[in-house]
Protein backbone atom coordinates (compact mmCIF):
# COMPACT_ATOMS: atom_id res chain seq x y z
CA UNK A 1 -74.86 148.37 211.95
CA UNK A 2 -74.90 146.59 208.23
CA UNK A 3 -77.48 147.65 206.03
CA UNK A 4 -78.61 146.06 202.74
CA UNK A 5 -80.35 148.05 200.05
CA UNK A 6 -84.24 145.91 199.04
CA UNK A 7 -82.94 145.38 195.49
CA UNK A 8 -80.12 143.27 196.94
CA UNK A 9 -82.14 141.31 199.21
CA UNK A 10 -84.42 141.19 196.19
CA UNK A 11 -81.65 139.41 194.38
CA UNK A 12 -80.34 137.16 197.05
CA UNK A 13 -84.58 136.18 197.34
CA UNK A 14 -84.54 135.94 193.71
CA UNK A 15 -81.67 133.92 193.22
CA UNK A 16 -82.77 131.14 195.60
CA UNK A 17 -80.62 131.78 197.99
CA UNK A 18 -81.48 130.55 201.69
CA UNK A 19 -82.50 133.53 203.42
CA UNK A 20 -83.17 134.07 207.24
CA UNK A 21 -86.16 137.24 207.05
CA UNK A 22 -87.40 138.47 210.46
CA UNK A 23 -90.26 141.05 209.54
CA UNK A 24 -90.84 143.32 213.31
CA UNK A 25 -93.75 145.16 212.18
CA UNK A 26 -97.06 144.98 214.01
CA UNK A 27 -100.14 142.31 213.17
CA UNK A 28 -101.89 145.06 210.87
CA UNK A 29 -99.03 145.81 209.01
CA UNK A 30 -98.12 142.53 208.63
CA UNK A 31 -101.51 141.28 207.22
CA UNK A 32 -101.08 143.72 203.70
CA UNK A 33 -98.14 141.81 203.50
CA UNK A 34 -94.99 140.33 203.68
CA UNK A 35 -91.89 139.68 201.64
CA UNK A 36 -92.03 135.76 200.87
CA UNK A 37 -90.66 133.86 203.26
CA UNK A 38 -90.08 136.14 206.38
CA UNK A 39 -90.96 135.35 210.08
CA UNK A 40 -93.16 137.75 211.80
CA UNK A 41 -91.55 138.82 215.19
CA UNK A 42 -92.90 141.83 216.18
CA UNK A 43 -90.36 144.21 217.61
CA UNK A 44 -92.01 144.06 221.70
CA UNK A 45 -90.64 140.45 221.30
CA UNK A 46 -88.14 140.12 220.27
CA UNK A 47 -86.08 139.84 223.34
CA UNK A 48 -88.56 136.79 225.02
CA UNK A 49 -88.19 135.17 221.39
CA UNK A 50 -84.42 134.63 221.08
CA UNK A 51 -84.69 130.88 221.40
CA UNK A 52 -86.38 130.76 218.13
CA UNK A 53 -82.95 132.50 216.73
CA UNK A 54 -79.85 130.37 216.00
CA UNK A 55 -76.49 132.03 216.72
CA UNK A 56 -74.91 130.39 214.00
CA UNK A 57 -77.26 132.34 210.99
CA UNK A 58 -77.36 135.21 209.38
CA UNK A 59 -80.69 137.37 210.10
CA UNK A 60 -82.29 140.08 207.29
CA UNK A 61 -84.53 142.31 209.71
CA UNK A 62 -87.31 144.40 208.01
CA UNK A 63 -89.93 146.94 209.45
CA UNK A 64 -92.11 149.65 207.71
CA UNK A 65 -89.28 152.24 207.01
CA UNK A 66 -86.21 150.84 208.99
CA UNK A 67 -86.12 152.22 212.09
CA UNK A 68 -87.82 149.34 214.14
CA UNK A 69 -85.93 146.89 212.53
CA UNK A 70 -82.29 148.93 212.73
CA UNK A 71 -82.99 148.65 216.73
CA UNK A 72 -84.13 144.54 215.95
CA UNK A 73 -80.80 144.42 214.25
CA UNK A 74 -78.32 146.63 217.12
CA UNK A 75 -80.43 144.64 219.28
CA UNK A 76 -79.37 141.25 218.03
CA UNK A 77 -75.61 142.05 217.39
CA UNK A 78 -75.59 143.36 221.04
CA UNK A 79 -76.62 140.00 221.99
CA UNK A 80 -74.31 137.39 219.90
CA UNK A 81 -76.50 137.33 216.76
CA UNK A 82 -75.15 138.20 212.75
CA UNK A 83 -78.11 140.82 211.45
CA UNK A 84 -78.55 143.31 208.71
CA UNK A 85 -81.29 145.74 208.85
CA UNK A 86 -82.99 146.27 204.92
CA UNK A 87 -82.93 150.18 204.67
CA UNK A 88 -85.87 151.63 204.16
CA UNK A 89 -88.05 148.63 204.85
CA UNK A 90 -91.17 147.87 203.42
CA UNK A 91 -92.04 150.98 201.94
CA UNK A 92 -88.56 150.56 199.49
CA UNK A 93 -89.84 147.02 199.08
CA UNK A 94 -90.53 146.50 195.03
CA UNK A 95 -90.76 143.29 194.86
CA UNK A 96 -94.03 140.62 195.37
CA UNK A 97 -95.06 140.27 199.03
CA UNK A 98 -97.60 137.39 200.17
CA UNK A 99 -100.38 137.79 202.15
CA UNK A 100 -100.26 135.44 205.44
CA UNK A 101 -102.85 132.93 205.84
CA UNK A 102 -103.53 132.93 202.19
């Protein structure tokens, strides 16, 4: 499974570049924020919400700590789809993170 390190993603963010984020944490952990940009799929749906994935892009998955989102990510590959998992999620995240619905 590839893993990126948050200060890289940071910098790919940073840098503008076009960046495919699927966030699998739960509602409540969700609303104290997310890293700009991200899609909110929690991890229970992943499967049922593959349509809303295109095969041909590159997805960043991201959880509290990286666990969720390293099973998102062997998940994915298993089924066709390019994903890194960001090691040690949100709680190595540094960076700004927005609030949804705000």
């Amino acid at each position: 499974m590839k893993e990126i390190q948050p200060a890289e993603l940071a910098e790919k963010l940073n840098s503008g570049e076009k960046l495919n984020i699927i966030d699998v944490r739960e509602d409540d952990e969700v609303a104290a924020g997310v890293i700009p940009g991200a899609k909110h799929i929690r991890l229970g749906e992943i499967p049922e919400r593959m349509n809303e994935l295109d095969k041909d892009e590159h997805y960043y998955m991201v959880c509290r700590s990286g666990a969720r989102s390293g099973r998102a990510t062997e998940y994915l590959e298993a089924n066709g789809i390019e994903a890194t998992n960001m090691a040690g999620g949100m709680l190595a995240w540094e960076e700004d993170v927005v609030i949804p619905g705000e």
